[in-house]
N, C-alpha and C. Protein backbone atom coordinates (compact mmCIF):
# COMPACT_ATOMS: atom_id res chain seq x y z
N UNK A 1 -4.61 7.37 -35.82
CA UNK A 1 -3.48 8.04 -36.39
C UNK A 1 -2.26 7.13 -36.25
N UNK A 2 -1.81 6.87 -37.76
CA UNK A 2 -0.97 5.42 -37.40
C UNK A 2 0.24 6.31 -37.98
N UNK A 3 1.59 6.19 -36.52
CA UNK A 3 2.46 6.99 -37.12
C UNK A 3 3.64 5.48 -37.39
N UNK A 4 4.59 5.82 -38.54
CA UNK A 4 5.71 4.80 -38.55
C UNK A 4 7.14 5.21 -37.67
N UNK A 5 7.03 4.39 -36.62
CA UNK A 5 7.88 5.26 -35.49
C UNK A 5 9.65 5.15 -36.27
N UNK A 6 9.87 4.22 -36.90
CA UNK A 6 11.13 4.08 -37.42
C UNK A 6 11.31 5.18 -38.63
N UNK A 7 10.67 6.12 -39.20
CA UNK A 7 11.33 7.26 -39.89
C UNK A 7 11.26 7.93 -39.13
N UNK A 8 10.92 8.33 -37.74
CA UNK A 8 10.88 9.21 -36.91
C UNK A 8 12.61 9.78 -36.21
N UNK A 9 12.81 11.01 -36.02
CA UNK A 9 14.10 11.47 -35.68
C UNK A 9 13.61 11.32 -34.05
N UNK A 10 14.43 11.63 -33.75
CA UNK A 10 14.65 11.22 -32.13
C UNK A 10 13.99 12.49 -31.46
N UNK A 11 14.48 13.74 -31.80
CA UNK A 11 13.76 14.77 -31.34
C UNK A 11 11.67 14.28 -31.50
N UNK A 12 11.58 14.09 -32.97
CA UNK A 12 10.35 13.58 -32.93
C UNK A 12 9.48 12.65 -32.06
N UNK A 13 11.01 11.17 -31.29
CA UNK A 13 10.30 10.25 -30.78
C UNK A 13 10.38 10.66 -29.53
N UNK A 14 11.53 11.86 -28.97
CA UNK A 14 11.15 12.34 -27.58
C UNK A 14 10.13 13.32 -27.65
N UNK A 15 9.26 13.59 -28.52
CA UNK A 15 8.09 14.63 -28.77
C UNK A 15 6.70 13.51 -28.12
N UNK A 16 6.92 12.76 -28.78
CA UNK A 16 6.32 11.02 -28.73
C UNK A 16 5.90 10.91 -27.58
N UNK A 17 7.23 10.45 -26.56
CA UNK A 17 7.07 9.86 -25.83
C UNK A 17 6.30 11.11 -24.57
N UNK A 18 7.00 12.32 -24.58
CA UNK A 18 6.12 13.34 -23.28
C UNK A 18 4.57 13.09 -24.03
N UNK A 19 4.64 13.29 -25.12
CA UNK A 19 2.94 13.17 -25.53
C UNK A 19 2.09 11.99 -24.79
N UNK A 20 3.11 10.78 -25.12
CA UNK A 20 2.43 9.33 -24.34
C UNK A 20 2.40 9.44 -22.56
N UNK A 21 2.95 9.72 -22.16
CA UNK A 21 3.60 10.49 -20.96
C UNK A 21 2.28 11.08 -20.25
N UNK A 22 1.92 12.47 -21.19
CA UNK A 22 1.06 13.00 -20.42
C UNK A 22 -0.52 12.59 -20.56
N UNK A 23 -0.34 11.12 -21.77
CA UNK A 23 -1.79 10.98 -21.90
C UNK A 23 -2.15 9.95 -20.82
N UNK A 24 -0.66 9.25 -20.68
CA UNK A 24 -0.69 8.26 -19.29
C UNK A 24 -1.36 8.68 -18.12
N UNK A 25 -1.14 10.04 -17.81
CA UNK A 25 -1.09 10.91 -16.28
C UNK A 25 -2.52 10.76 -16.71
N UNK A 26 -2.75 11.89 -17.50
CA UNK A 26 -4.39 12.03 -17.97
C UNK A 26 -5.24 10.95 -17.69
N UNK A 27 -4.79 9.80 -18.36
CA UNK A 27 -5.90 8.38 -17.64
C UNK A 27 -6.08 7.82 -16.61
N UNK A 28 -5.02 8.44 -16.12
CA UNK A 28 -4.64 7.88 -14.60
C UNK A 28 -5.73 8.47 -13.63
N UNK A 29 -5.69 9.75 -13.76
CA UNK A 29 -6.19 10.88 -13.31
C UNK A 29 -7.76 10.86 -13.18
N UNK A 30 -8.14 10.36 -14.69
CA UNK A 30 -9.50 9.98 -14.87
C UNK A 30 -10.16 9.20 -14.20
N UNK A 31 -9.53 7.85 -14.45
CA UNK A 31 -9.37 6.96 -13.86
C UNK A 31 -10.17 6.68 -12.19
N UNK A 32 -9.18 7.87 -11.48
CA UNK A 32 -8.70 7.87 -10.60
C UNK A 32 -9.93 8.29 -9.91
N UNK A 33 -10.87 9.48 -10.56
CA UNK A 33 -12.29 10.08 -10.52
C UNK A 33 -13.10 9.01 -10.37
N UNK A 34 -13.58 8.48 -11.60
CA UNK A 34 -14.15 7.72 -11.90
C UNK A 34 -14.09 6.33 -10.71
N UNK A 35 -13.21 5.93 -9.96
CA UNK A 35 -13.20 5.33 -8.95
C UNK A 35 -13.68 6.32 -7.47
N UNK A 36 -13.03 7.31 -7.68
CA UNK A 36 -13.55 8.06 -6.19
C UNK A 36 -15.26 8.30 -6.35
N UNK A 37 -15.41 8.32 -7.74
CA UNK A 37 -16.84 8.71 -7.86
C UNK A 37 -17.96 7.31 -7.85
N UNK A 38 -17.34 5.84 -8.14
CA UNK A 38 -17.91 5.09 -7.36
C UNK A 38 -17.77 4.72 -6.46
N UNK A 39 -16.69 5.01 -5.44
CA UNK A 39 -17.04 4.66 -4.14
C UNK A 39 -17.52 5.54 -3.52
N UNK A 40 -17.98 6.76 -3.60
CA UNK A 40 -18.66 7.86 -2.85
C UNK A 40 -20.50 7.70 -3.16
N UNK A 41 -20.43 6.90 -4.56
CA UNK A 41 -21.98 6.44 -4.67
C UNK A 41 -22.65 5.35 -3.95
N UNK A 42 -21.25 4.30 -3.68
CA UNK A 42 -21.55 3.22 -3.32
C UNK A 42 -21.56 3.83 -1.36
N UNK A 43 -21.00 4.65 -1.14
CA UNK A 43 -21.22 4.73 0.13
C UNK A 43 -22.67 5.53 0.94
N UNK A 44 -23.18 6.23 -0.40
CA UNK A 44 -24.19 7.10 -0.18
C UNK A 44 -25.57 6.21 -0.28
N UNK A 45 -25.31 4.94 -0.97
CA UNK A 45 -26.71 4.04 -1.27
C UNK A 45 -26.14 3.34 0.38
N UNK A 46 -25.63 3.35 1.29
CA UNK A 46 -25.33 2.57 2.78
C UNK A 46 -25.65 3.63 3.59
N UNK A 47 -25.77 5.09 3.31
CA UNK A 47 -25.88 5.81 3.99
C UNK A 47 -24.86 6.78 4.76
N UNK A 48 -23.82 6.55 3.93
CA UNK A 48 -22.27 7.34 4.59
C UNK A 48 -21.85 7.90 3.32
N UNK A 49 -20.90 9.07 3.64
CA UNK A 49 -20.47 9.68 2.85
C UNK A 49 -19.10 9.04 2.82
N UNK A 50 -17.93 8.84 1.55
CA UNK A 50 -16.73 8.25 1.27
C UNK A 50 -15.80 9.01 2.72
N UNK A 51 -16.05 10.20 3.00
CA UNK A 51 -14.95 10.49 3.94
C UNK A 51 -15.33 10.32 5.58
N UNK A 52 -16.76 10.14 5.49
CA UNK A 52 -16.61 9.33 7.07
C UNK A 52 -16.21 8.22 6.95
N UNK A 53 -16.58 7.42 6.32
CA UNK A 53 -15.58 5.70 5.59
C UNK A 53 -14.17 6.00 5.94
N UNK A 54 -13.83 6.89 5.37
CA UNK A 54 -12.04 6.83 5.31
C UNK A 54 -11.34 7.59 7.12
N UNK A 55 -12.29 8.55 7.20
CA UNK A 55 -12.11 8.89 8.60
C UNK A 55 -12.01 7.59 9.88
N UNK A 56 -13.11 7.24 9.33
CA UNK A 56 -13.28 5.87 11.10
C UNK A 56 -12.20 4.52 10.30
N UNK A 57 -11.59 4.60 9.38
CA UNK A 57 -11.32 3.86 9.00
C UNK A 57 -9.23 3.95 9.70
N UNK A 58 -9.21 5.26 9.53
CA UNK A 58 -7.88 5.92 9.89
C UNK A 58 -7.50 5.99 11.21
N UNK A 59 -9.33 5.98 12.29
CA UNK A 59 -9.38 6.24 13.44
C UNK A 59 -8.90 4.58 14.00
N UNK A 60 -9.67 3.48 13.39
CA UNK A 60 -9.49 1.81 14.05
C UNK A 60 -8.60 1.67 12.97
N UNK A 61 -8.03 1.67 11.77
CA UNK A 61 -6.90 1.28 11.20
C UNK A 61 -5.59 1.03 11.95
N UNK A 62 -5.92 0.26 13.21
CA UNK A 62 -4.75 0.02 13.88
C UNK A 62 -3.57 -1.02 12.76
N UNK A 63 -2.50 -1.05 13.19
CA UNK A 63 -1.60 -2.28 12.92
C UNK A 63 -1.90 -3.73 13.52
N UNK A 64 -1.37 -4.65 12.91
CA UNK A 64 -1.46 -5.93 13.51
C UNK A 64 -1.01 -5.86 15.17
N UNK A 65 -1.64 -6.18 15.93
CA UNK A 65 -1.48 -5.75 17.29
C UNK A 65 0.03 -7.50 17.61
N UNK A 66 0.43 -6.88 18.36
CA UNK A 66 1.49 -7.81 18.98
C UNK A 66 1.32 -9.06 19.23
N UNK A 67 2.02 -9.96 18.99
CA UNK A 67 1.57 -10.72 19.25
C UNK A 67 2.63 -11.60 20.45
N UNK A 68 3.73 -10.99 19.70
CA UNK A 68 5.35 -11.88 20.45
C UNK A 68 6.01 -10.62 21.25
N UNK A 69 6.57 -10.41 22.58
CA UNK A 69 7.27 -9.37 23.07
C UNK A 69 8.42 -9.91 24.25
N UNK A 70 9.48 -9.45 23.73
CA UNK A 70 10.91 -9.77 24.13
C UNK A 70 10.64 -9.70 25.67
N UNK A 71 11.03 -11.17 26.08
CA UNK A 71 11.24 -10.95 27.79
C UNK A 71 12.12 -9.63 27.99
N UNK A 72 13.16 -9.46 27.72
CA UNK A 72 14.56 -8.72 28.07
C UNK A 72 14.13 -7.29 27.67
N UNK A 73 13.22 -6.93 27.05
CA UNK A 73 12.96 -5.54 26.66
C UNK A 73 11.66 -5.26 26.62
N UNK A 74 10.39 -5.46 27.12
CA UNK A 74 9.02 -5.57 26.62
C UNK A 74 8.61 -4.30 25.83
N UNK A 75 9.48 -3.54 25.67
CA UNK A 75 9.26 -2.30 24.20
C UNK A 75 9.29 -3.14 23.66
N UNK A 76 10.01 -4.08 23.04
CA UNK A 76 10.18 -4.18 21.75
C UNK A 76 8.88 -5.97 21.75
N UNK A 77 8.38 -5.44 20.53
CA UNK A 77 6.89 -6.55 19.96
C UNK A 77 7.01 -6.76 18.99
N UNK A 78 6.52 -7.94 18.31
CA UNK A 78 6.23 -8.38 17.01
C UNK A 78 4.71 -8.96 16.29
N UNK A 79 4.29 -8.80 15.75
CA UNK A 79 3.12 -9.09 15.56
C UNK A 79 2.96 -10.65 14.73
N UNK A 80 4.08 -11.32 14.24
CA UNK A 80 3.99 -12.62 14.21
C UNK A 80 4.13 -12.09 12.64
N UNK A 81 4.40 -10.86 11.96
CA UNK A 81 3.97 -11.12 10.24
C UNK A 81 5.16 -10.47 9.65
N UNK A 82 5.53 -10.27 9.39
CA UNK A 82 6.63 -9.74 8.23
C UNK A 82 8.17 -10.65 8.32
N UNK A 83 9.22 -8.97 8.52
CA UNK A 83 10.18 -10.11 8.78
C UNK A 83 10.42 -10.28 10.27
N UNK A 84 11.00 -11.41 11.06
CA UNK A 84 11.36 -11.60 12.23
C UNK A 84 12.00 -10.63 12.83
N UNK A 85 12.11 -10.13 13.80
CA UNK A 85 13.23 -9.22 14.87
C UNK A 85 14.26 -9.87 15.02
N UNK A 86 15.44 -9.41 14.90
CA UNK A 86 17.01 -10.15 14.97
C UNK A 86 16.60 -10.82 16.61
N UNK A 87 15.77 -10.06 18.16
CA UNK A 87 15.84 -10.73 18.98
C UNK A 87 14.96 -12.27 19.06
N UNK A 88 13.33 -12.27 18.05
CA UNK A 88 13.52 -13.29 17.39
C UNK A 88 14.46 -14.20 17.00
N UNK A 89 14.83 -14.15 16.08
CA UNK A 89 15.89 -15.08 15.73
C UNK A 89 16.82 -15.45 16.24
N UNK A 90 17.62 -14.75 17.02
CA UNK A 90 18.38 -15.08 17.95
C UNK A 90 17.94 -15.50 18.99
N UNK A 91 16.63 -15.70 19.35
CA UNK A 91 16.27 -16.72 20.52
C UNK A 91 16.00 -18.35 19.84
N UNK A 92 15.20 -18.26 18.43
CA UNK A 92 14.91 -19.30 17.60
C UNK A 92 16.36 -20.38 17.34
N UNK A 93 17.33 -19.19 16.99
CA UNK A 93 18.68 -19.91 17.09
C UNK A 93 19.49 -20.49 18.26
N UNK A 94 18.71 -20.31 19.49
CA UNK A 94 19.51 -20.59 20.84
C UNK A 94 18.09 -22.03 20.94
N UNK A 95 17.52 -22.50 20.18
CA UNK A 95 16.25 -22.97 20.43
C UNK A 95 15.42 -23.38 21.14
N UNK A 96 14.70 -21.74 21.84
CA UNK A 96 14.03 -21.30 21.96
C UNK A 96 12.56 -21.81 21.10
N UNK A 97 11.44 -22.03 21.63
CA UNK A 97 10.30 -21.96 21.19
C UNK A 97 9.54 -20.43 20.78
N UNK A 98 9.18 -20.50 20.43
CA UNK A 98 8.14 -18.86 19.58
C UNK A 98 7.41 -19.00 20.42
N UNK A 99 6.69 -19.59 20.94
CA UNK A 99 5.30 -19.88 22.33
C UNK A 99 5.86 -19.21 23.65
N UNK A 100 7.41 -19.21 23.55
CA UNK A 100 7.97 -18.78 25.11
C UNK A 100 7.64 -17.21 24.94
N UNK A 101 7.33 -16.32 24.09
CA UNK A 101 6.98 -14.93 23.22
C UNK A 101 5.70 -14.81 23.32
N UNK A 102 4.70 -15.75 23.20
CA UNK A 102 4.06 -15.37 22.98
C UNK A 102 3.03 -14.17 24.39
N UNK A 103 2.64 -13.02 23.47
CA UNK A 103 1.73 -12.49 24.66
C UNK A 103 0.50 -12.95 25.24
């Protein structure tokens, strides 16, 4: 269905666009099945069902465990990955080695 969007009135092309809108959601949605429904096959030919997978997965899904922890505060840790801790950097800037951190 080939529409010519330029004689279209605006009311028409905001008719348009929720139409495109909800066919987006719709595929998404499908989509979205169609993936849960192969990984629940693929887990059943291993012998697990998709939600013990996601269960033990939530249970050891730890974070990057620490790796660097502030002499002056040992609450506070870094795991060596994102962005630096200002007390990072401000030891890096007094220069400080990263090894003097390390745990």
């Amino acid at each position: 269905m080939a529409k010519n969007i330029d004689n279209m009135s605006r009311e028409e092309l905001l008719s348009l666009r929720q139409d495109i809108d909800k066919a987006l959601g719709s595929l998404e949605e499908r989509r979205r099945a169609d993936a849960r429904a192969a990984a629940e096959k693929a887990a059943r030919e291993h012998g697990f069902s998709l939600d013990e997978i996601i269960a033990a997965q939530k249970k050891s899904g730890k974070k990057n465990p620490p790796k660097y922890r502030n002499p002056e505060d040992p609450r506070q840790t870094w795991s060596g990955r994102g962005r630096q801790p200002a007390w990072i950097k401000d030891a890096l800037n007094e220069g400080k080695s990263l090894d003097a951190f390390e745990i």
